[in-house]
Structures are given as C-alpha cells and as structure tokens.
Protein backbone atom coordinates (compact mmCIF):
# COMPACT_ATOMS: atom_id res chain seq x y z
CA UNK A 1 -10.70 -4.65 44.55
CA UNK A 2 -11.96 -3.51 41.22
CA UNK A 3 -12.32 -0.11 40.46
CA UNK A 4 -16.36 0.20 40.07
CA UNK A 5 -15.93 2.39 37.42
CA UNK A 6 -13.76 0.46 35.03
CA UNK A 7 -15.77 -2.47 35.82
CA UNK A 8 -18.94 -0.38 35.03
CA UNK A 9 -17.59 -0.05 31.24
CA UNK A 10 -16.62 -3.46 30.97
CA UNK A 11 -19.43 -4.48 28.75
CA UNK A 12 -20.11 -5.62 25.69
CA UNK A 13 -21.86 -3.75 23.01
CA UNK A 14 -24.40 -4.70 20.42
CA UNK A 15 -22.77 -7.63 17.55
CA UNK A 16 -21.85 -5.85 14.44
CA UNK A 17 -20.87 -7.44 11.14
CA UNK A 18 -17.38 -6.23 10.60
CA UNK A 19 -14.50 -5.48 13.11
CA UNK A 20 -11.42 -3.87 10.76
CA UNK A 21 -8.68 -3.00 12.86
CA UNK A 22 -6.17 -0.67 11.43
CA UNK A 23 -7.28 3.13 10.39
CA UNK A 24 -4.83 4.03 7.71
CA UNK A 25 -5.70 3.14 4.29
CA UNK A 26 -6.94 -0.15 3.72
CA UNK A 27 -8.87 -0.17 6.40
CA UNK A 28 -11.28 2.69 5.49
CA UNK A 29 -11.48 2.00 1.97
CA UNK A 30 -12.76 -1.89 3.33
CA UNK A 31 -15.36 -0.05 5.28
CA UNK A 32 -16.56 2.02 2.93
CA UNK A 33 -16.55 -1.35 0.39
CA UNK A 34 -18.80 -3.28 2.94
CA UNK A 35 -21.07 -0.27 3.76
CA UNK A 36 -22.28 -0.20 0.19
CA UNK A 37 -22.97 -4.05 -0.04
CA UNK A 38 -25.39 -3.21 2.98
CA UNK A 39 -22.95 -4.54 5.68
CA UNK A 40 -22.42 -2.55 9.59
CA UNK A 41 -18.62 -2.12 10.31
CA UNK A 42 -16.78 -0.83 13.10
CA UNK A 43 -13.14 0.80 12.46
CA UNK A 44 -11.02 0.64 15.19
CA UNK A 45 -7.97 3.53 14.69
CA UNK A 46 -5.26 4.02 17.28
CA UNK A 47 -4.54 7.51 15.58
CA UNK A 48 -7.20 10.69 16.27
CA UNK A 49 -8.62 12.46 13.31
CA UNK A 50 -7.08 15.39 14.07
CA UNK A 51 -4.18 13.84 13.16
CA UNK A 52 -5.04 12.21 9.98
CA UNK A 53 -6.82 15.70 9.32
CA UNK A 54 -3.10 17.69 9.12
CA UNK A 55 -3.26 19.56 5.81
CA UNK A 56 0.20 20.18 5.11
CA UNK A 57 2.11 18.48 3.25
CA UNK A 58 4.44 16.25 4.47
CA UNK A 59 5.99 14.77 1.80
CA UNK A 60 4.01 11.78 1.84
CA UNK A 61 2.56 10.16 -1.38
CA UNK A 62 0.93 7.18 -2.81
CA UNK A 63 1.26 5.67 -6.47
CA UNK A 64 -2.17 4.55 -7.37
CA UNK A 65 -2.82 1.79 -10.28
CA UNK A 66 -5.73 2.10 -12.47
CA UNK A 67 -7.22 -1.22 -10.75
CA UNK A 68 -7.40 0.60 -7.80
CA UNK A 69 -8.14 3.86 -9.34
CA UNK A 70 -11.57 1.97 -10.40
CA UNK A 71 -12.03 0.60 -6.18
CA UNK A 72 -11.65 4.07 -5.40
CA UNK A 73 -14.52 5.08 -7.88
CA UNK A 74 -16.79 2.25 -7.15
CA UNK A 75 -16.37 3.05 -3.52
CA UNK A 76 -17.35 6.73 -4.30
CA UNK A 77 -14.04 7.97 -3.18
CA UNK A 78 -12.42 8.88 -6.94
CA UNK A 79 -14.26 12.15 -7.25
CA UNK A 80 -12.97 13.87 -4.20
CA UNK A 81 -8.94 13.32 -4.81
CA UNK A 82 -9.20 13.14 -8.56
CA UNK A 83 -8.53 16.97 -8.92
CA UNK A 84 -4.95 16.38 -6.72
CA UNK A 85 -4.06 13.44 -8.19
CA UNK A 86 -0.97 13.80 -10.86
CA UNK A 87 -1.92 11.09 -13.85
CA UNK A 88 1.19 8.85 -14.40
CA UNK A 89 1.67 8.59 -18.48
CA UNK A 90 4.72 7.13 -18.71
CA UNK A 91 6.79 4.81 -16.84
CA UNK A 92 10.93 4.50 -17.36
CA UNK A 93 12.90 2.05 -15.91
CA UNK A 94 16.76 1.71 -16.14
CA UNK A 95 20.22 0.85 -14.68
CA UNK A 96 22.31 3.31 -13.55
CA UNK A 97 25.36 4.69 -11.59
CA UNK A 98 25.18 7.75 -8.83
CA UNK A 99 26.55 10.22 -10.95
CA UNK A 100 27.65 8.39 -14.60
CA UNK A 101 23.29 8.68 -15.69
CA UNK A 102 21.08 6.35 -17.22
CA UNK A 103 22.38 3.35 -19.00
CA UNK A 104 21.15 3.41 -22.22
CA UNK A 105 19.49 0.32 -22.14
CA UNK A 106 15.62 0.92 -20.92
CA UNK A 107 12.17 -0.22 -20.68
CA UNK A 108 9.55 2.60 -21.48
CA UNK A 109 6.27 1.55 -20.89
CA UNK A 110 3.60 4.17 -22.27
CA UNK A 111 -0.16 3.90 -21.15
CA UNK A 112 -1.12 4.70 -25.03
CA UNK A 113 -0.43 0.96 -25.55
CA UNK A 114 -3.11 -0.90 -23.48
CA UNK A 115 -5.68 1.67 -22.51
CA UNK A 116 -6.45 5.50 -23.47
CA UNK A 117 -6.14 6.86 -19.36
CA UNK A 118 -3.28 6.69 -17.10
CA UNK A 119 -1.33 3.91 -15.68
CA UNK A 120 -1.65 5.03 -12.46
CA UNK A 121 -1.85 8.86 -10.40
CA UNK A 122 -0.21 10.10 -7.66
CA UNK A 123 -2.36 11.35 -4.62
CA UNK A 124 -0.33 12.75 -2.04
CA UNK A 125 -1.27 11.21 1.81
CA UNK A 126 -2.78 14.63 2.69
CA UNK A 127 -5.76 14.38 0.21
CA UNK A 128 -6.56 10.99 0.46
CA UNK A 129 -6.56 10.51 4.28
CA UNK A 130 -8.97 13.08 4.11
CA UNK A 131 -11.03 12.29 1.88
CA UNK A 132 -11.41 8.54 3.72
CA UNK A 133 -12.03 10.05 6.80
CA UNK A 134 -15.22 12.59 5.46
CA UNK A 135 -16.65 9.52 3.50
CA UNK A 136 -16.88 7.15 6.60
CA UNK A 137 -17.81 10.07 8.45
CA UNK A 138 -20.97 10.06 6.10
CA UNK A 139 -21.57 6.68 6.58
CA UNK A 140 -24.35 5.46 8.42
CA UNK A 141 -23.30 2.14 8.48
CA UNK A 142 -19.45 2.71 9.75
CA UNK A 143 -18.96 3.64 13.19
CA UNK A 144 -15.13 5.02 13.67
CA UNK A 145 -13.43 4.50 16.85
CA UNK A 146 -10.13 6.63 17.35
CA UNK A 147 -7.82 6.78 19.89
CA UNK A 148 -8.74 3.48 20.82
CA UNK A 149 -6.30 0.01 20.50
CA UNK A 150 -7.49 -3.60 20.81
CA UNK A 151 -5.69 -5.58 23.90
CA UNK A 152 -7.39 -9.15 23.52
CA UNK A 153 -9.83 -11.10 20.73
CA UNK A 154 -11.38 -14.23 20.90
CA UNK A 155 -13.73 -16.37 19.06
CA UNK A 156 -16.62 -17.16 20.74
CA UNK A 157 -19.64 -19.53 18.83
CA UNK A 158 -20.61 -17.48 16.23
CA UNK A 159 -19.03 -14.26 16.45
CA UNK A 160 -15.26 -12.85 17.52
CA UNK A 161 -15.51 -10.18 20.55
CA UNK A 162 -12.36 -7.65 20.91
CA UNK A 163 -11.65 -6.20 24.05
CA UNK A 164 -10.52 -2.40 23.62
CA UNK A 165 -7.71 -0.90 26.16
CA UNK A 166 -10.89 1.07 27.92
CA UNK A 167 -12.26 -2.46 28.79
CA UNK A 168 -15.27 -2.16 26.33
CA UNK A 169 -15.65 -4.77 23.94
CA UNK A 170 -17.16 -5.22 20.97
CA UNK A 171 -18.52 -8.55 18.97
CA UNK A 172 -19.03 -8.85 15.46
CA UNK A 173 -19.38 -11.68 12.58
CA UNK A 174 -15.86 -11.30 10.94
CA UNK A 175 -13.10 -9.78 12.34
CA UNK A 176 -10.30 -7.82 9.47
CA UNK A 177 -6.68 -7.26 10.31
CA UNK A 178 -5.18 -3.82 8.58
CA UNK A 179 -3.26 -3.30 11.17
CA UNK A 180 0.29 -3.68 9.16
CA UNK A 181 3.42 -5.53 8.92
CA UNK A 182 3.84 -6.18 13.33
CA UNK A 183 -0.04 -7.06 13.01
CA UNK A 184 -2.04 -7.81 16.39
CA UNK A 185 -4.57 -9.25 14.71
CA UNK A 186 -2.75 -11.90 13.32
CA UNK A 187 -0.16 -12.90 16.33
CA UNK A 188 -3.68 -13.21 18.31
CA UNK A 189 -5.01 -15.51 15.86
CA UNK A 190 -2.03 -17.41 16.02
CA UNK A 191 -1.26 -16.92 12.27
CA UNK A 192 2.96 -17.06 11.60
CA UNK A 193 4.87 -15.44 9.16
CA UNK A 194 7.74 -15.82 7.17
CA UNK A 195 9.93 -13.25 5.84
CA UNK A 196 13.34 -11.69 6.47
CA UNK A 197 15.57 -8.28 6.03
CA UNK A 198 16.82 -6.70 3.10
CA UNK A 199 19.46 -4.72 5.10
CA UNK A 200 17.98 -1.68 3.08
CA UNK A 201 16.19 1.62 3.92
CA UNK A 202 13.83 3.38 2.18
CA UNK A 203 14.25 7.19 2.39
CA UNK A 204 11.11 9.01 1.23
CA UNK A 205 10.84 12.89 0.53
CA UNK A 206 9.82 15.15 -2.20
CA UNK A 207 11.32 17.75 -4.53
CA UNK A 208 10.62 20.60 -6.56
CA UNK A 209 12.49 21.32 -9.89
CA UNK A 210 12.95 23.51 -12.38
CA UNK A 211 11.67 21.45 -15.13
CA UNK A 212 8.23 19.41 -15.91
CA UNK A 213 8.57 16.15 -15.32
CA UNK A 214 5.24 15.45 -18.25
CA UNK A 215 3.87 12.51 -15.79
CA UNK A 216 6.87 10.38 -16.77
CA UNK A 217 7.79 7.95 -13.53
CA UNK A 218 11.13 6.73 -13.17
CA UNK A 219 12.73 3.84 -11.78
CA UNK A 220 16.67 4.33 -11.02
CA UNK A 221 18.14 0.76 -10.55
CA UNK A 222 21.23 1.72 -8.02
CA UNK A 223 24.22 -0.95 -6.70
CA UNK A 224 22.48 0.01 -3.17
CA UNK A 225 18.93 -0.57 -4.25
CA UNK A 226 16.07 1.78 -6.39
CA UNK A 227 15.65 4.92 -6.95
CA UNK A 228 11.44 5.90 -8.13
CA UNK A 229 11.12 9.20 -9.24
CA UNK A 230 7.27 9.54 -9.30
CA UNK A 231 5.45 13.14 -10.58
CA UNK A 232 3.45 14.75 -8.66
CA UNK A 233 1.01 17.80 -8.87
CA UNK A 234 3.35 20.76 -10.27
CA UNK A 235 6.20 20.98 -10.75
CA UNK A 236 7.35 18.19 -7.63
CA UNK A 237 7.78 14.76 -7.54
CA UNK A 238 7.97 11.77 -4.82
CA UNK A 239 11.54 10.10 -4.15
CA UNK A 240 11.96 6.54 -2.72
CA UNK A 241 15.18 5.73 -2.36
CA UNK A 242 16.36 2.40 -1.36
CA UNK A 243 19.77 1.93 0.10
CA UNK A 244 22.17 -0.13 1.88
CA UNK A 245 21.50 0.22 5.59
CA UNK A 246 24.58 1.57 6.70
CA UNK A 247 24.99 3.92 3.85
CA UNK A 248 20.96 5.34 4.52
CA UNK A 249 21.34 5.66 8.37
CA UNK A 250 23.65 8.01 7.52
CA UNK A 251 21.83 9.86 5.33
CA UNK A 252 19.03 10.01 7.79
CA UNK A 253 21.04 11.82 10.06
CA UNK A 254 22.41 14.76 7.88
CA UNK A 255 20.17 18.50 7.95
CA UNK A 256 18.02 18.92 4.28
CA UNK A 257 21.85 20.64 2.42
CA UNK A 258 23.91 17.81 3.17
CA UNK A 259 20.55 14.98 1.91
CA UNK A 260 20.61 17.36 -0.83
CA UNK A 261 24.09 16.86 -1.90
CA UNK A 262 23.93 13.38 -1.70
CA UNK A 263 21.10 12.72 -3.76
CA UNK A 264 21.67 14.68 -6.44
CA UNK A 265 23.96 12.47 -8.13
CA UNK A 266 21.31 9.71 -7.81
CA UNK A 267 18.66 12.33 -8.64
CA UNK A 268 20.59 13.31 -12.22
CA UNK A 269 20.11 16.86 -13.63
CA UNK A 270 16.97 15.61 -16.23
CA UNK A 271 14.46 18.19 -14.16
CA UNK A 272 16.86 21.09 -13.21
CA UNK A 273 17.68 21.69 -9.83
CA UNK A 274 15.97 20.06 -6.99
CA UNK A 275 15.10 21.85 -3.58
CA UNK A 276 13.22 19.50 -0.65
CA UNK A 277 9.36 20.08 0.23
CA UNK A 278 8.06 18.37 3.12
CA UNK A 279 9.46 16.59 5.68
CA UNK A 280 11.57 13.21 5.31
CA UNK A 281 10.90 9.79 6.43
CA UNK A 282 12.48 6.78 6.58
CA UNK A 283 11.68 2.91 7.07
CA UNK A 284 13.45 -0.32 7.08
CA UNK A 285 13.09 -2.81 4.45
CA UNK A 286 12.26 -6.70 3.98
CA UNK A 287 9.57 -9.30 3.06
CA UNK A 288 6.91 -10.84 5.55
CA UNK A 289 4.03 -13.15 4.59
CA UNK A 290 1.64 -14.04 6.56
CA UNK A 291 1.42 -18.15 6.21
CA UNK A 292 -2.10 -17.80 6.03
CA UNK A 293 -4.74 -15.10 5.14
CA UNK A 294 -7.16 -16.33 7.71
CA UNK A 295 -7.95 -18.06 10.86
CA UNK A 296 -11.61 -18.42 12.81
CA UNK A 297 -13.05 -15.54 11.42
CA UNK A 298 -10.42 -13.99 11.30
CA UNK A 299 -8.95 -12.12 7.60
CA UNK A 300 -5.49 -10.14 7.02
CA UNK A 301 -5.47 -7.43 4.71
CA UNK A 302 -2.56 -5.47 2.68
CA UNK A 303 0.67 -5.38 4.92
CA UNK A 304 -0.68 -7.41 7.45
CA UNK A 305 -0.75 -10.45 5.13
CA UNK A 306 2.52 -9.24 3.25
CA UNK A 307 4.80 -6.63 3.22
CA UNK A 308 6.59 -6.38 0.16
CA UNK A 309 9.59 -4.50 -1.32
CA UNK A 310 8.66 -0.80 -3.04
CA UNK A 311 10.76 -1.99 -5.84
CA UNK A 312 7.53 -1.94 -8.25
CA UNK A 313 5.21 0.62 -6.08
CA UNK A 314 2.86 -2.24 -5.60
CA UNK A 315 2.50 -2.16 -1.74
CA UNK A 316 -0.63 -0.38 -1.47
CA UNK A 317 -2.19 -1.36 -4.54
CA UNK A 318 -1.60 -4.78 -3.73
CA UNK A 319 -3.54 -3.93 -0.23
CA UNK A 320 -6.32 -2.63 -2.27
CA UNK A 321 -6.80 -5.68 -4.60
CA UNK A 322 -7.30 -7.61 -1.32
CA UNK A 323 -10.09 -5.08 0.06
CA UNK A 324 -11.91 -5.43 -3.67
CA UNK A 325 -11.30 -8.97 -3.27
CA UNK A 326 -12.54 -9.52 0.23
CA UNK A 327 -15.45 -7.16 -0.52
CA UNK A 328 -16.26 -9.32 -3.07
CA UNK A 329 -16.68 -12.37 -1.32
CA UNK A 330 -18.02 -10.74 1.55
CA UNK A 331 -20.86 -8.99 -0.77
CA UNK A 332 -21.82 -12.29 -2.56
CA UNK A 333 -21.89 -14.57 0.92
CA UNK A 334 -24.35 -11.73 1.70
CA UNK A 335 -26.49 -12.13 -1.22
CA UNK A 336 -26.52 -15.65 -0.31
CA UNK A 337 -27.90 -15.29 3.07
CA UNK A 338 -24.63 -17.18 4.28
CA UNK A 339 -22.25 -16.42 7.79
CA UNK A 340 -19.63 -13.98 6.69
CA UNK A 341 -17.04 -15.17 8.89
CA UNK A 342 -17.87 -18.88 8.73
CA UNK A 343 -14.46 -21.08 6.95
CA UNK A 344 -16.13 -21.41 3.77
CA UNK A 345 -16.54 -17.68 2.79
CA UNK A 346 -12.79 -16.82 4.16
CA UNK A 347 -11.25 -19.79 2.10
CA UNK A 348 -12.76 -18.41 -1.01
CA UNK A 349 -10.54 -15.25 -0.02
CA UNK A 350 -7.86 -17.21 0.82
CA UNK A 351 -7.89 -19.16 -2.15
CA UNK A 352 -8.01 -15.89 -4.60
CA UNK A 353 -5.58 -13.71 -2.79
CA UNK A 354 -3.14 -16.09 -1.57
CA UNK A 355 -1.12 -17.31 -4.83
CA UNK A 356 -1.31 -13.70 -6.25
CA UNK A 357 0.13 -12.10 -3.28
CA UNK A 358 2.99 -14.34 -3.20
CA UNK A 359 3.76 -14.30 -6.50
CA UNK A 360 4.43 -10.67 -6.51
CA UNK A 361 5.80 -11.05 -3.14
CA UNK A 362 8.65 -13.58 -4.77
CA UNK A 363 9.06 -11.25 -8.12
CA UNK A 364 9.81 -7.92 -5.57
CA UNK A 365 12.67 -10.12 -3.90
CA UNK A 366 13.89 -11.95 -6.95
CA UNK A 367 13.81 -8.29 -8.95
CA UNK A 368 15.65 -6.77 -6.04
CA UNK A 369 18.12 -8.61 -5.42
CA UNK A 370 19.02 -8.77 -9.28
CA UNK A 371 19.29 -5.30 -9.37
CA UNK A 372 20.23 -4.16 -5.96
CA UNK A 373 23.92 -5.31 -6.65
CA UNK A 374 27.15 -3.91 -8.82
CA UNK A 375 28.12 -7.11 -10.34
CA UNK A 376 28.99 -6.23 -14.40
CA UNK A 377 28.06 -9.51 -15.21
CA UNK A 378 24.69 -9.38 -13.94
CA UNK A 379 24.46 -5.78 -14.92
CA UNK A 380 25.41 -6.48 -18.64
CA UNK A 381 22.47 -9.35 -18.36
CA UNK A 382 20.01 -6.40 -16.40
CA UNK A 383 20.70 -4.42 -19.70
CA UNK A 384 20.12 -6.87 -22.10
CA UNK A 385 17.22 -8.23 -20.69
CA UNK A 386 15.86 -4.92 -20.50
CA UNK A 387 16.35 -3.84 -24.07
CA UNK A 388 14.68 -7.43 -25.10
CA UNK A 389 11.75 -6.79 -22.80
CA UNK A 390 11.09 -3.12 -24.40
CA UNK A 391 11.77 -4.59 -28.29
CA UNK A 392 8.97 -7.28 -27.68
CA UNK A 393 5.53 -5.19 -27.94
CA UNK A 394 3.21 -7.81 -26.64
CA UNK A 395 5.78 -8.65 -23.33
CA UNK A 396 6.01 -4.98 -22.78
CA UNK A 397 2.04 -4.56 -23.10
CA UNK A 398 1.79 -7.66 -20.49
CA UNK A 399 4.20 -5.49 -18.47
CA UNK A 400 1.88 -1.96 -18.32
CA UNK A 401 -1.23 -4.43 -17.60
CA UNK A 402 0.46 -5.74 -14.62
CA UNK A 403 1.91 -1.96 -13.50
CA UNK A 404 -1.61 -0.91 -13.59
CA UNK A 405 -3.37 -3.57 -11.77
CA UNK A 406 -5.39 -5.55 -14.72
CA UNK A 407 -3.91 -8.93 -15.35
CA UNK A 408 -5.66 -11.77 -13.64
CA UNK A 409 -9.02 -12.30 -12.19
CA UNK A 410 -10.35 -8.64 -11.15
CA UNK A 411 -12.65 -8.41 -8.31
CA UNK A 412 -16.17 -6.11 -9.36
CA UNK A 413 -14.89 -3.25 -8.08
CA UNK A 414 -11.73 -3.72 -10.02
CA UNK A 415 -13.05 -4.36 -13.27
C-alpha cells in the first residue's frame, strides 16, 4: 500500500520556464542570464548551500577569459569577485624537462597586443560560488532547490516535467542539463556520447612562494602531460598538473612533504620556494561529447555537452560561452513571443555551439597528445613550431584573441 504521505507530495507544481539541473557554475550563471531577459527558472542543486558557502580556501581556482569576464558583468556578477580576482597579463608557454627548465624555445603572449585589460583573472572557487549563490538568492525570478536530485523527466505536450527523489515534480518550458560530464539529463534524453581516456590525471593544488609571480601564467609542456602555473591573489598561484596515470596515483597517495618533493622539479625554482595552501584534489582525464546539444526540449550545457582536456584552461570558459549563447537565443525567442523549448529555438543553439565546441574539443586532444610525449623528433618540431608561432605578430595576436574568448561570433553578453 502506498504510504499516504509520500503519495500526498506527489504532485506537481505550477509550469515554470526553465528547469537547469546542475548547481555548480554554469548552472547559476544560466539562471541569473535568463532572470534578466524576464524568464522564471528553477535550479535544481544536489549540494546544500552550506556547503557551497565554506569560506576557506581549498585550493580550488578558476581561470577566467575576458569573454566571460564580460558574461559575468552583464549578468551583474563582475563587481562582487572583481576585488579577489588576480588579472592574468601574461601568458608563457614552453617545453620542458622535470628538472633540466624551460626550453628556450617559447610562445609569450602579452595582453598589451590585442586589448589594454587582462587576458583573463583568476577567481579562486571560494569567491565565486559565493557570490552565485547571494545573486540568485536575490532573484525573484530563480527559485533554488538544494539537497534535492532529479530521478525521472519526461516530455509531455508542451512542457518537460522532472520528478525529484521526494516525489514532487516540477514542469517547465525548457529543460537545461549542467549537470557534468556523467550527465542525467542527457542519458534520460537519450542523447550518446563519444569520447575516450587519456590515461592522465590532473592533480590540482596551490602554492605560495617567495617571489611575485607579476600575473605571468605558465604552461609547462611535460613527457607525462602539462604543467599550468596560474597567479593568483598574493603571492600564490594554482597548479594543474597532468600526468601519466600510474605515475599521478602515486602521487595522490604521498602526505603534502613527499607531493612537495616531487613537484618541485616540475615546479622549477623561477618563484623561490614553494610551500602547499589548501587542500589537493585530483581527477581523471579524457574527452566526451555529447553527439548532440539537444533533444525535446531538452539543452546540455558546459561539461555535460563536452568535457575537454585542461591543456588550454578552456573548460569553464567554454561552459560559459554556451550559457551567453543559450541566453541569447533564449532572450530573442522571448522577444519574439515564440516556445522556448520548441526544435526551432534549440537548433539555433545547436547550430552556434556545436562546431565551436568541437573544434576546441579536437585542438585540446590533437595539442595533447603532441605534447604529452618524449619523442625528440616531435619535440624538436614542438620547439620550432613554437618559436615560428611567437616570431609571427599577427598568428600570435590570433592566439591571445582565442586565449581570451573573442574570436568568432560573440553572444551579447560576450561582446
């Protein structure tokens, strides 16, 4: 027999216009996109504020591009992180040894050449997580349900209903995936993927050091895979390291001295000595695309439509350009009195964020798996090809427009 009082909450709610499951990054900023171009959303977040909320940091940061930089602003976000976010001036990519340095072939790629602000900033997780969660607290038009995880969807005439693991559901227009790389949304749309390992893992953790690191980012190109050195506030900077999986398992299992001593040789002595702050994470490494963005109103956003490589720091920017993109379409369907979720509004999101996303999906790989090797051959051509690229001003300008998000066609909130 049913229990009466599950059944009792087994309703469903009042139709909304938006559904975006996922509550980490993407799927705030979305919310906050479609609340200003007069749309209702509902943000479904397995993970409690009080969580989100820890102040501490953790080690955690995220390179922002000036493309998204300007989504953040237009959103109203920009002015509440700005003041703990580390501008990124330069960026300096090279091949290199654990423990012989730099070779001294390099690209440099200085933000002086294509625009008089940064490239990018650093904002660590702390501040921005924050910051999303007090903005679509202010929001009248986003309602923010935590703790909660969606069991079931289905599309039903004119809207999509999810059923929540408490029974309730709740129906809206257009229902948004952000719900990463395993998304629900898309296996229960029946949307595939293709993709496949790297055998890599990405460590993650930040330093102090002695010396300033002037906003300078670096990119490391290791026979295991790359090494970013990004600055943050102070004297500190974020580390990814990439390595073979074997080789960073181990790693993961060593106490802070012995990480220490390992990665200094990758590390270099450029900035002094280096002490840990935060904790340390880990995660494994490969490519998935989603084979399509959308399905009966039904859209995938940032990881959930393709996880990338962190070869170029491009993950979460990329995420972003499909939020301004999606916002876009969703604002100007709006305008036009037309069905937000009906096939014809998603393909025009489909249309501008599929090519793009797989084209820098195919450029991490190809880049990766150039570099990611010890082969002298291929090195000696890494090194040529490098010093060619940073002797040819107008490649190397084409180069700092794509690092900071403003080659191709720029969504409003983008531009």
């Amino acid at each position: 027999m049913d229990n009466p009082a599950r059944t009792s909450i087994c309703q469903a709610m009042e139709q909304t216009d938006i559904i975006i499951v996922g509550g980490g990054l993407n799927g705030p900023v979305l919310a906050l996109a479609a609340a200003q171009a007069g749309l209702r959303v509902i943000v479904i977040d397995t993970v409690t504020p009080d969580t989100h909320r820890k102040r501490d940091f953790d080690g955690r940061a995220y390179a922002i591009a000036l493309g998204s930089m300007r989504l953040l602003r237009g959103i109203g976000l920009w002015d509440a992180v700005k003041a703990d976010a580390q501008p990124m001036l330069d960026i300096k990519v090279t091949d290199g040894r654990a423990g012989e340095g730099a070779s001294p072939w390099m690209m440099h790629f200085d933000h002086a050449e294509v625009e008089e602000v940064p490239m990018g900033w650093l904002i660590e997780d702390r501040h921005l997580r924050a910051a999303l969660l007090d903005a679509i607290a202010g929001s009248d038009r986003i309602t923010h349900l935590t703790g909660r995880s969606v069991t079931a969807q289905a599309v039903t005439g004119g809207g999509v209903t999810v059923t929540l693991d408490d029974c309730e559901t709740r129906t809206a227009r257009l229902l948004v995936g952000c719900d990463g790389r395993g998304s629900g949304v898309a296996r229960r749309a029946g949307i595939s993927r293709t993709g496949w390992d790297y055998d890599q893992i990405a460590l993650v953790c930040a330093v102090e050091h002695d010396m300033p690191h002037d906003g300078v980012a670096h990119q490391f190109f290791m026979p295991g895979g790359p090494l970013a050195i990004l600055p943050l506030t102070g004297n500190r900077s974020s580390v990814v390291w990439s390595e073979q999986a074997d080789r960073a398992r181990a790693m993961i299992a060593m106490d802070d001295t012995a990480f220490l001593d390992a990665l200094r040789p990758a590390f270099g002595s450029f900035l002094g000595e280096i002490r840990l702050v935060g904790e340390r994470f880990s995660y494994p490494l490969g490519l998935t695309l989603a084979n399509s963005l959308t399905a009966p109103r039904t859209a995938l956003v940032g990881d959930a439509a393709h996880g990338i490589h962190p070869i170029a720091g491009q993950g979460l920017n990329a995420g972003l350009r499909d939020v301004a993109a999606l916002a876009h379409v969703l604002e100007e369907a709006r305008m036009r009195g037309e069905d937000i979720g009906s096939s014809v509004v998603l393909d025009r999101y489909q249309i501008w964020r599929r090519s793009e996303a797989t084209r820098l999906a195919i450029a991490t790989d190809a880049f990766n798996r150039l570099f990611s090797n010890d082969n002298p051959v291929l090195r000696g051509l890494r090194d040529l090809g490098m010093g060619a690229i940073n002797a040819m001003p107008g490649l190397r300008r084409r180069f700092i427009r794509e690092a900071a998000g403003l080659n191709g066609d720029l969504p409003r909130l983008m531009r």
